[in-house]
Structure formats: C-alpha cells, structure tokens
Protein backbone atom coordinates (compact mmCIF):
# COMPACT_ATOMS: atom_id res chain seq x y z
CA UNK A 1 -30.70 21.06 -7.63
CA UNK A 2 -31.07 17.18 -8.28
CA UNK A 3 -29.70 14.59 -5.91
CA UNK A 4 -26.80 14.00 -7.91
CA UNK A 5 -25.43 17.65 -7.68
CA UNK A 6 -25.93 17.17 -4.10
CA UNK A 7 -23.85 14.00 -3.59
CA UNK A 8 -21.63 15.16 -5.86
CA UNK A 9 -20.81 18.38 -3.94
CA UNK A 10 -20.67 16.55 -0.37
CA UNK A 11 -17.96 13.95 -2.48
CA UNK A 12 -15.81 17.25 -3.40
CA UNK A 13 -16.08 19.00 0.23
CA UNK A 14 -14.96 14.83 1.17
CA UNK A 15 -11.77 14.84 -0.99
CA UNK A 16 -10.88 18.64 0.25
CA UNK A 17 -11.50 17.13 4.10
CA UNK A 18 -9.29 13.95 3.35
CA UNK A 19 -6.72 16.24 1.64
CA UNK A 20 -6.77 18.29 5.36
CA UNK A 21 -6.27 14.71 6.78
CA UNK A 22 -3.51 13.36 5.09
CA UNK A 23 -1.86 16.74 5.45
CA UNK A 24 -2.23 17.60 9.13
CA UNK A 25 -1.98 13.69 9.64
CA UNK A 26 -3.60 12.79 12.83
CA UNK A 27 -2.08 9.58 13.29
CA UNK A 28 1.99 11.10 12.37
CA UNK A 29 2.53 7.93 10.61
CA UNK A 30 3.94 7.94 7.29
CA UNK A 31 4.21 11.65 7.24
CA UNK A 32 6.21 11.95 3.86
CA UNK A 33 3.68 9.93 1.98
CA UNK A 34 0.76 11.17 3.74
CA UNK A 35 1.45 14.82 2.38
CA UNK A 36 1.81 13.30 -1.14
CA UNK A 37 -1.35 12.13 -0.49
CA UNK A 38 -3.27 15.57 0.43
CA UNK A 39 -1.62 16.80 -2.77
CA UNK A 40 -3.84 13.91 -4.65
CA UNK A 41 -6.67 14.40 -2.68
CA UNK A 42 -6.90 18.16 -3.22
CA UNK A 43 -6.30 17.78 -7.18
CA UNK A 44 -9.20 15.04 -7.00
CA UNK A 45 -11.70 17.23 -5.01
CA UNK A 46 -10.31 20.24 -8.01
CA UNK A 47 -11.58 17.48 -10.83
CA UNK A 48 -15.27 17.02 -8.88
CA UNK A 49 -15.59 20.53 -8.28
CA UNK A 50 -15.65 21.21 -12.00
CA UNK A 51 -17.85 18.32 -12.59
CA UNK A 52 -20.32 20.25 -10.25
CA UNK A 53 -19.93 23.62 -11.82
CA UNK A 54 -20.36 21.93 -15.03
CA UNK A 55 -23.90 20.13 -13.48
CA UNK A 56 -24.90 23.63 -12.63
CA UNK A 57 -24.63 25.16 -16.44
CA UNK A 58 -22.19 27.64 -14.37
CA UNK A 59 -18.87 27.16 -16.58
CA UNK A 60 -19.96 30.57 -17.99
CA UNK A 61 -19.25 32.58 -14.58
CA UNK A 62 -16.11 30.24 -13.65
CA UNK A 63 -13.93 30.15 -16.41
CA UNK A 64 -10.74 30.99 -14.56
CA UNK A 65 -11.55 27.80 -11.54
CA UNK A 66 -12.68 25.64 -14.04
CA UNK A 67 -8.87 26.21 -15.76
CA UNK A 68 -7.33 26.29 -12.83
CA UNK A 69 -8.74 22.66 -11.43
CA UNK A 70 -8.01 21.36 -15.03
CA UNK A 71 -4.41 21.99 -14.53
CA UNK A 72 -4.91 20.22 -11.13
CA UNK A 73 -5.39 17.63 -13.03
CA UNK A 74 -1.57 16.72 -14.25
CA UNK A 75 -1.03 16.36 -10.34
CA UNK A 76 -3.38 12.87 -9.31
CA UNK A 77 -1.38 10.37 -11.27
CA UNK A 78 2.63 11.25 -9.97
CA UNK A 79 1.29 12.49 -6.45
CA UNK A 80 -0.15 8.84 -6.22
CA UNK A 81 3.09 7.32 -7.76
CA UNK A 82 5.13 9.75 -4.80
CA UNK A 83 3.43 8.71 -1.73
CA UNK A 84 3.31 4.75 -3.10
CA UNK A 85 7.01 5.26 -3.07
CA UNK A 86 7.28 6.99 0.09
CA UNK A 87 5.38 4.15 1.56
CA UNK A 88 7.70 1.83 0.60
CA UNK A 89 10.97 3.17 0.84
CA UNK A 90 12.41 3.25 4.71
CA UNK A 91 15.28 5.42 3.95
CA UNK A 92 13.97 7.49 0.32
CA UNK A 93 14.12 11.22 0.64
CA UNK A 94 13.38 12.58 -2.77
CA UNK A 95 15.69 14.11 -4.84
CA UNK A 96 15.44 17.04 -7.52
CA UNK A 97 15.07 14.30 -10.43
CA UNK A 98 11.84 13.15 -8.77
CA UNK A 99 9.83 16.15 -9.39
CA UNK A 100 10.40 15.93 -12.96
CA UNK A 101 7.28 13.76 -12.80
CA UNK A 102 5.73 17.29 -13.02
CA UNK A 103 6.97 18.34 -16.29
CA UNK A 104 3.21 17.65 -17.66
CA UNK A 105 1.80 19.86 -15.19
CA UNK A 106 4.51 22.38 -15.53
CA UNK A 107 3.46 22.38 -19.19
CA UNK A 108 0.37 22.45 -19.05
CA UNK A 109 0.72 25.21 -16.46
CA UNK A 110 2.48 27.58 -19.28
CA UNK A 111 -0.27 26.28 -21.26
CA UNK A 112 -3.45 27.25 -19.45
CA UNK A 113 -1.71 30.67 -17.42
CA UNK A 114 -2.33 33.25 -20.57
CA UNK A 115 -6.12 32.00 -20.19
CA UNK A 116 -6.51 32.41 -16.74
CA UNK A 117 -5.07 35.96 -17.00
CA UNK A 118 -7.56 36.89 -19.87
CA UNK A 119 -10.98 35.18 -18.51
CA UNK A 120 -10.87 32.61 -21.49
CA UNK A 121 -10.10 35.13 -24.46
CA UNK A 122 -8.07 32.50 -26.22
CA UNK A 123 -7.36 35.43 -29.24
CA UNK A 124 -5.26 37.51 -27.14
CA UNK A 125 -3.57 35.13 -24.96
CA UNK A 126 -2.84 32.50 -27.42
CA UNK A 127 -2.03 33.12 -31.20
CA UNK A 128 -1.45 29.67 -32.13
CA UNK A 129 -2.97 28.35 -35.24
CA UNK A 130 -6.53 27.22 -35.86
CA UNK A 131 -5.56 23.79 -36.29
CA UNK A 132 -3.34 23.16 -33.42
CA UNK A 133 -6.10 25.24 -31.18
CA UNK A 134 -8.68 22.86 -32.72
CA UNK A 135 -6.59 19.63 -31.83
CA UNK A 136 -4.57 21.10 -28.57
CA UNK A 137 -7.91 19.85 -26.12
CA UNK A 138 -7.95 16.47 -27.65
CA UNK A 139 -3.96 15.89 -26.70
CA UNK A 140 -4.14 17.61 -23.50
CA UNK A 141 -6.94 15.33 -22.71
CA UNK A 142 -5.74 11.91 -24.06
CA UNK A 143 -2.48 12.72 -22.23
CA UNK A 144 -4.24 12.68 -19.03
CA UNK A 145 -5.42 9.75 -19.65
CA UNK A 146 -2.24 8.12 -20.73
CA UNK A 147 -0.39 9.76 -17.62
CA UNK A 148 -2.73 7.78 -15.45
CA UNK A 149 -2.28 4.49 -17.16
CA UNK A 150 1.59 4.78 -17.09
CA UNK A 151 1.39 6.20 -13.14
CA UNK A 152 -1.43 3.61 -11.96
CA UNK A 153 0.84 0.78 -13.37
CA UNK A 154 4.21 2.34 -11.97
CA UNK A 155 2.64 2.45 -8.24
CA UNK A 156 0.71 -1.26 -7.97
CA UNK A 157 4.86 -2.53 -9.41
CA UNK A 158 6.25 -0.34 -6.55
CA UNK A 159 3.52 -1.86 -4.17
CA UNK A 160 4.05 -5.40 -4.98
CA UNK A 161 7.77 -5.14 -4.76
CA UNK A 162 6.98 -3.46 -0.87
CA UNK A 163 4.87 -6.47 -0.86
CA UNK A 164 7.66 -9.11 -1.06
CA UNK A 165 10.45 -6.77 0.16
CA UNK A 166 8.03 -6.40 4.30
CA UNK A 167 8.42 -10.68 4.38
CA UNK A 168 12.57 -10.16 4.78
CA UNK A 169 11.54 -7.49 7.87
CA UNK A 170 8.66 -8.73 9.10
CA UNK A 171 6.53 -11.99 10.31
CA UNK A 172 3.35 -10.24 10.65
CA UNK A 173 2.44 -8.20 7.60
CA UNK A 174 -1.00 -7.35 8.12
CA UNK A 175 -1.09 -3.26 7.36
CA UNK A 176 2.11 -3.21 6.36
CA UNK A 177 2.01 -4.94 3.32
CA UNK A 178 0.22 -2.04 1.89
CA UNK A 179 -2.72 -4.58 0.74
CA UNK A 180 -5.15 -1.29 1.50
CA UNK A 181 -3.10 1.29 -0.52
CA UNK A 182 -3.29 -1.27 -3.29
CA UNK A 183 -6.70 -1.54 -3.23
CA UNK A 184 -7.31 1.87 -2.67
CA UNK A 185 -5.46 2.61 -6.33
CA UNK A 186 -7.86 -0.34 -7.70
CA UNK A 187 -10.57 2.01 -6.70
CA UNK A 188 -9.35 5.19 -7.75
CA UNK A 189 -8.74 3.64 -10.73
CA UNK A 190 -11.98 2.16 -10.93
CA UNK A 191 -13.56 5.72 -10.07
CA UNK A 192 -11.72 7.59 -12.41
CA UNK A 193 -13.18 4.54 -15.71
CA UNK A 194 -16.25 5.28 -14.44
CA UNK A 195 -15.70 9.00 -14.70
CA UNK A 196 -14.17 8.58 -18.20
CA UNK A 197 -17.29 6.01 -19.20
CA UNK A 198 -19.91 8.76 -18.06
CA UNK A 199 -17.83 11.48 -20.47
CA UNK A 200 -18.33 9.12 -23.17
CA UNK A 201 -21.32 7.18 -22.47
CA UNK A 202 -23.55 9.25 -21.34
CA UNK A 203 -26.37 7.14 -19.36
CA UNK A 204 -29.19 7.06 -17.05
CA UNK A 205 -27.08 4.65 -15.35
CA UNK A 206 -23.68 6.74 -15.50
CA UNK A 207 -24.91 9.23 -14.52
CA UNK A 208 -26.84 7.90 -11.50
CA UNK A 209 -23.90 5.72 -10.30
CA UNK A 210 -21.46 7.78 -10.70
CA UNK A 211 -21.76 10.61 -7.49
CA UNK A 212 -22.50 7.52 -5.30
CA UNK A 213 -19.44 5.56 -6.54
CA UNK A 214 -17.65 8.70 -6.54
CA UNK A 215 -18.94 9.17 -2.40
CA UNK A 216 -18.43 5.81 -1.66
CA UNK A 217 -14.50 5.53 -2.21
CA UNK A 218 -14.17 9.04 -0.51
CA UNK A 219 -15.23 7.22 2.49
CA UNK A 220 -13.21 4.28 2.19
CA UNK A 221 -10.60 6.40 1.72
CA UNK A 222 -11.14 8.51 4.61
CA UNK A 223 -10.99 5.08 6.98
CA UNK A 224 -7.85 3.51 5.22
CA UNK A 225 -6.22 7.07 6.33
CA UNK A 226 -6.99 6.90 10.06
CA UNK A 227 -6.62 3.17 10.18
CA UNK A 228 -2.85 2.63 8.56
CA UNK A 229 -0.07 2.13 10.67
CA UNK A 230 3.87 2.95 10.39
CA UNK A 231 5.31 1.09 7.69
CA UNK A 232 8.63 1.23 9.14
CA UNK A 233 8.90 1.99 12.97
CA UNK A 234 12.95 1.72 13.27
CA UNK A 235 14.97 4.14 14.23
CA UNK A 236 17.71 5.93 11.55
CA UNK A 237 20.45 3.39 12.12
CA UNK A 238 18.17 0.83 11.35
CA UNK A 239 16.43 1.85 8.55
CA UNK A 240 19.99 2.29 6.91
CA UNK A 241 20.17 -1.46 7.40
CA UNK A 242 16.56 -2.26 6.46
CA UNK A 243 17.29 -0.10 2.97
CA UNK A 244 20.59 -2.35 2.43
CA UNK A 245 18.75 -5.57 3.29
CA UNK A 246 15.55 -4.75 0.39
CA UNK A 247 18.64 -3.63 -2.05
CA UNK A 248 21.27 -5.11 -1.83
CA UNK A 249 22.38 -3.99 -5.23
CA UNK A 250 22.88 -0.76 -3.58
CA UNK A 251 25.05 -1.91 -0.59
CA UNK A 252 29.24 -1.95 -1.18
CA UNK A 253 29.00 -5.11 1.01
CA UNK A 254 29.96 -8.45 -0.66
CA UNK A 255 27.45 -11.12 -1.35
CA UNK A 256 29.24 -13.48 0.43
CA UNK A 257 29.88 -11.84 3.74
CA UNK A 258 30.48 -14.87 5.89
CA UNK A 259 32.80 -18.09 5.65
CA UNK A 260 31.07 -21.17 5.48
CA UNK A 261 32.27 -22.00 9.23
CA UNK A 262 31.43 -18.74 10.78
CA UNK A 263 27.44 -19.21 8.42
CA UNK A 264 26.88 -22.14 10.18
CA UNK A 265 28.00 -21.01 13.49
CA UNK A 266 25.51 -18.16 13.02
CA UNK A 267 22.83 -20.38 11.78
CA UNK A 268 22.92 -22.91 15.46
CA UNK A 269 23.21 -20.19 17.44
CA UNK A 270 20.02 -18.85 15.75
CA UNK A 271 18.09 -21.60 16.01
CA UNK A 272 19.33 -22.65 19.71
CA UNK A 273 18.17 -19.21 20.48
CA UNK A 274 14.66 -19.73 19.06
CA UNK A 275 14.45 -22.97 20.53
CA UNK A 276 15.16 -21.30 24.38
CA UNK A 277 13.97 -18.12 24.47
CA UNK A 278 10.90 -18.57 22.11
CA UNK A 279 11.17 -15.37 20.36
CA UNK A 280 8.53 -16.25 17.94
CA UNK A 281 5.67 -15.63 20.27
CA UNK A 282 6.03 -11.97 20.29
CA UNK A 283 3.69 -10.85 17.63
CA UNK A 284 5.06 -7.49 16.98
CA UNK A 285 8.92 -9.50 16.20
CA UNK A 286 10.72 -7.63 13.36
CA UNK A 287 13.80 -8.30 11.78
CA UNK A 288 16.04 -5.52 13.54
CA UNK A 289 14.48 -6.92 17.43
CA UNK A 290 15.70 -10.29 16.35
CA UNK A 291 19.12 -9.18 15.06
CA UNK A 292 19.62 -7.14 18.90
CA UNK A 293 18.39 -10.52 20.34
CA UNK A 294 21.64 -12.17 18.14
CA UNK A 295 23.79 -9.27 18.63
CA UNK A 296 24.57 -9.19 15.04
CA UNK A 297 23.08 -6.36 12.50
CA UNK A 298 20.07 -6.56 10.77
CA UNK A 299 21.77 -6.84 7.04
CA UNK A 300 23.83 -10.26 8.84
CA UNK A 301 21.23 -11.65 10.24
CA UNK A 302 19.18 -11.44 6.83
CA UNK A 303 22.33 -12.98 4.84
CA UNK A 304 22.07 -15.87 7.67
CA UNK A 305 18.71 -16.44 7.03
CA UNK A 306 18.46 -15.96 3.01
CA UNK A 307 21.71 -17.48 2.28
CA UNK A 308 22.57 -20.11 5.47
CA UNK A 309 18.79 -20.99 5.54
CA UNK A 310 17.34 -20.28 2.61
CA UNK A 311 14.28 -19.12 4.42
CA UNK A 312 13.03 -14.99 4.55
CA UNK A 313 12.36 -13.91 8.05
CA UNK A 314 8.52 -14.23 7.39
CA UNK A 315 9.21 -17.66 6.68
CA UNK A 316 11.71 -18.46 9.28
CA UNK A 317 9.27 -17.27 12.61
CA UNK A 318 6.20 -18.16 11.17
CA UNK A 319 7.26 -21.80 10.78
CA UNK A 320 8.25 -21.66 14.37
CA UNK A 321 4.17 -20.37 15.20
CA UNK A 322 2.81 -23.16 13.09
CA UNK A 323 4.69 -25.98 15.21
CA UNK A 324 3.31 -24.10 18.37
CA UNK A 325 -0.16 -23.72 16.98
CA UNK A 326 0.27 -27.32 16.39
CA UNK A 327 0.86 -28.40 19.98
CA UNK A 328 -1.62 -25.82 21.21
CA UNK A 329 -4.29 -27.84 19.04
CA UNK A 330 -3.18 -31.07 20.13
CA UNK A 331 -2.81 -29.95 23.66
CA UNK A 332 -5.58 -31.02 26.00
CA UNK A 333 -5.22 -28.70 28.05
CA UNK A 334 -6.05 -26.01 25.60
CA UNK A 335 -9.86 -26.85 24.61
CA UNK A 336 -10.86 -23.82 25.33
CA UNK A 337 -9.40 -21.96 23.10
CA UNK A 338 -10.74 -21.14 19.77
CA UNK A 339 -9.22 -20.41 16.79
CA UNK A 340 -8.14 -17.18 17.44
CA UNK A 341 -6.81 -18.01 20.77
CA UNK A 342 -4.44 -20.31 19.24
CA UNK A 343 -3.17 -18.58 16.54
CA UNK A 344 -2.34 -15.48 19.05
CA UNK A 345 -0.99 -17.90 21.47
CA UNK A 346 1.04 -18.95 18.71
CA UNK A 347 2.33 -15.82 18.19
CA UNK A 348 0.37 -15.25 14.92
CA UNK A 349 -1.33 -11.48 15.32
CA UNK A 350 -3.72 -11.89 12.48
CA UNK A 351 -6.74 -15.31 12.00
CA UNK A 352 -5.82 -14.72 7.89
CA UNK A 353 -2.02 -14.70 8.30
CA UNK A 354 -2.37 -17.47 10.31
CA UNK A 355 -4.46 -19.89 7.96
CA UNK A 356 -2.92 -19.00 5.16
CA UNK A 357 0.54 -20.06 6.26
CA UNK A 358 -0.60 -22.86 8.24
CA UNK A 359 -1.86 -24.22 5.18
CA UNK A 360 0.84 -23.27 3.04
CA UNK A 361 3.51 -25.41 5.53
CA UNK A 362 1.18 -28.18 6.06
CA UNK A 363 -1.29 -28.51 3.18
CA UNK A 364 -4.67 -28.19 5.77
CA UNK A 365 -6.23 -25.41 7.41
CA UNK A 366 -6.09 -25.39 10.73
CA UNK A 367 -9.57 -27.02 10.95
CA UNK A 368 -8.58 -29.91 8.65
CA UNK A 369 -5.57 -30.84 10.91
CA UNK A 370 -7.44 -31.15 14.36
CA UNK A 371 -10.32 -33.31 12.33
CA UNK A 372 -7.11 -35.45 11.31
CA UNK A 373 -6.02 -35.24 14.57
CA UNK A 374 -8.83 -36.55 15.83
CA UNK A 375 -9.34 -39.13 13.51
CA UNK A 376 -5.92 -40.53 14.30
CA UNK A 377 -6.26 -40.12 18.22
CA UNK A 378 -8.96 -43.67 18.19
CA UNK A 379 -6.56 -46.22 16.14
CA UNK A 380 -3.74 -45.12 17.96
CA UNK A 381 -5.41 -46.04 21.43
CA UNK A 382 -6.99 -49.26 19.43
CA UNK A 383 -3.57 -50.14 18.37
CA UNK A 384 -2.48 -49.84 21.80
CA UNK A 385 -4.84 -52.24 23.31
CA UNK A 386 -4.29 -54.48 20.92
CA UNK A 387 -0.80 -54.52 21.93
C-alpha cells in the first residue's frame, strides 16, 4: 500500500469524524447549520472512500458502495449552500421548497437504485438505449460539476450579504462575520479543482499533492468546527427583530417610522447616553443590549441609527472606541500599555478590528498617529515658550 493510499484513507476516516462533529456538535452552537454540515462532511468522506477503493484496483468487489457514494455525491454542493444559510439567517427554519435543492440527488437516486439492486448488471436493470447509456456518465458527471459551480457561488453571495448584514447587529465581528466559513468554501473549492485536475491531468505531482491537500483542509476544517461561536446569541423575541432589521423588505412596518421631532429626540438621547454611561467599552455590545439600554426595540433603534444618523451600529460604537483609543494613546498615564491594551481598553475585542477601523476614521494606523503625536507634542511646548 503506497503512502498515498494511506493518507488518503486517514483523510476519509477525517471527514466521517468531522461529519460525527458537526452532528453531535460539541460546542451546541449553530446547531441547524452544524447538522447541514455533517450531511457534507459524510458525502465528502463517501467521494474519498471511492477514490481509495479505486487506488486499491478493488472497484471489482465494491460495485454496490462505489454507486452508492457516487450518489452521495449530489448532496456536497446544496448541504454546503443549507448550512451557509442557516448560518446566516437568525430566524430561517426551512421550509418544504428548500429541499427541492435535492431534486439532482433524488434523480440520480432513481437513476443509480436498479444498479445497486443488480450488482452493476446494467442489462437487466436498465434497458435504455446504447447511446444514451454511452453518454448518461458524461452528463451525470458534468452536472456535478456544474451543481458545484452554481452552489459554491450561491453560498460565498449568502456569506457576504451575512457579512454586511452582522455590522447593523454588531460592533465586534470577529467570528461572526463568517470570514472562516468563507474561507473554508475557498478551500473546499480549491480541494475539489484539485480533485477534478488529478481526474484529468493525471501527474506525478497530482497525484502526490493531492491526499496531503486533501488531509490538510480536513484538519482545518476540524479546528474552524470547535473554534466558531454563536452567530446569533438572542433570545426568540429578539431574533424576530434582528430578522426585520437585515430585511426590512419583509417587515409590514413603514420606512418612515418616526416624525422628524420624535428622530431627533431619539438621536440626543442616544448620544447623551453614550456620552454618560460609556456603553461602548463593553466589547461583547450588540445591537439588542443597546436598544434595552434605550428602552426602545432593536428594529427603532436601527431606524435611529441608519436613518437619523446615517451611521450602522458597527459604525456608530466603534467611532466612539477610536476617540477613546485616542485619549488612551495620548494619555500619559497609560505608557504602559501596548497596543493591545489600548484597543481592549477601548473597548475594541480584536488588534485587526481595531486597526482597520482606526485607520479607516482617521487615515493612520494606530502607530502612525502616536509618531504624529509625538512629533507635534515639541512645537507645541516650543510655541509655548516662545509665548
């Protein structure tokens, strides 16, 4: 048995334990999505296992599994699309029209069942003509292919809206902006060109690469699992709110909910409360804690912000945390503290979050403003003395 059989079997046995993971779910976050998930992983670790038995010259003696985890096959792409969108959806339960994402498979199923019954004698299970049973592989296969184009695309546009819905709900998006699950699709994307490349190029190179490649995003895999946290960690009520605040073409509500008056009432009272109670430097701030600190709902307190301020609630806090990480830096009494100190101080719970906005409201990283600073600190005392 050469090394690549090898790592290719312990990458199968991988994708069967990360299917166990994601559906036992150790962590009980995301539980809807995560069972998508095993679904995927399982028909993955089904598409590797026949790429062993194939290594092995064993197709012979496992005709029936080798049909079986082709069918498995039809289930990768729209499992992936499913738990994307159970990610990203706080109040989604699926409804019947969803699972016709598995017509393909359900076809296919009809397809490949007479086969299974007879061991592979295609005469008596299938009496189709010789053309179409010449030509039937070759569209079963290049619709796989297309499935996975059409799904991979459908998920990263579901992720990137999640991406830019999390800044109305939250101020610190680090996990929850999904960054890992869309780089995890990258990869399994990636995995499965590299699977296709080997069927049609078939390399040294390919064929070397390919189990460790294959090994190497079962792993990463494995740690985004245990290391993702609850997308949405609100209670029913409001999630109901969250869901009308990321669609608002779904709520009955009016655009304009507020009189100009009563906006700008809302809008002082907001920012007099920000100014004395310094909500801001609670890192874990959402949306829904702020709108019980207002006593308003979360869907008001987002039209006060998007429409009285023009500002999403990412924006809104974090511009607070920059001015505080500002006098932090400037503060002498705060040498000590290094970068990190200061942007936690300043609320921020995350070094990147904190230089990228920092330099996206000021136009320096955080080091570039205390060199100004510093620069400016000796003319202003010169200037002094001179007066």
């Amino acid at each position: 048995m050469s090394w690549s059989t090898i790592l290719s079997i312990v990458t199968c046995i991988s994708f069967y334990q990360l299917a166990l993971i994601a559906f036992f779910n150790p962590t009980k976050f995301n539980n809807a999505a995560n069972k998508w998930f095993a679904l995927c992983f399982f028909a993955v670790g089904c598409m590797v296992l026949n790429w062993v038995i194939y290594q092995q010259s064993a197709d012979a003696a496992y005709t029936r599994l080798i049909a079986f985890n082709e069918l498995s096959r039809f289930i990768i792409a729209p499992a992936l699309y499913l738990a994307a969108v159970q990610f990203t959806s706080p109040y989604k339960s699926l409804k019947r029209k969803d699972y016709l994402h598995f017509i393909p498979f359900a076809l296919f199923f009809v397809y490949m069942a007479p086969f299974v019954i007879t061991n592979g004698n295609w005469t008596i299970s299938l009496n189709f003509p010789l053309v179409l049973k010449q030509w039937l592989p070759v569209i079963v296969g290049l619709s796989i292919k297309v499935q996975l184009f059409i799904y991979l695309l459908l998920s990263i546009y579901q992720l990137r809206k999640h991406q830019r819905n999390v800044l109305l709900i939250n101020a610190n998006v680090d996990g929850v902006n999904l960054k890992w699950l869309q780089y995890l699709i990258f990869s399994i994307a990636g995995m499965l060109l590299i699977w296709y490349a080997g069927m049609i190029f078939s390399s040294y190179w390919m064929a070397v690469s390919q189990p460790v490649i294959y090994l190497a995003g079962a792993l990463l895999t494995g740690y985004f699992l245990l290391a993702q946290k609850e997308i949405y960690p609100f209670d029913k009520l409001e999630l109901a709110e969250i869901d009308r605040v990321i669609n608002p073409e779904s709520s009955a509500i009016p655009a304009q909910r507020f009189k100009e008056e009563i906006l700008e009432e809302h809008k002082e009272k907001l920012i007099r409360l920000m100014q004395t109670k310094c909500l801001y430097m609670d890192n874990e701030l959402s949306l829904p804690d702020l709108a019980d600190a207002m006593n308003m709902s979360t869907h008001d307190l987002s039209h006060v912000l998007n429409k009285g301020l023009n500002m999403s609630f990412y924006q809104f806090i974090n511009s607070y945390r920059v001015e505080e990480a500002k006098r932090l830096m400037l503060s002498k009494d705060n040498k000590h503290l290094n970068m990190l100190g200061i942007a936690y101080g300043a609320g921020f719970n995350s070094k990147t979050t904190f230089n990228t906005f920092f330099k996206k409201q000021t136009g320096l990283s955080p080091s570039q403003f205390i060199e100004q600073a510093k620069a400016v600190q000796p003319t202003e005392l010169s200037l002094q003395k001179m007066n």
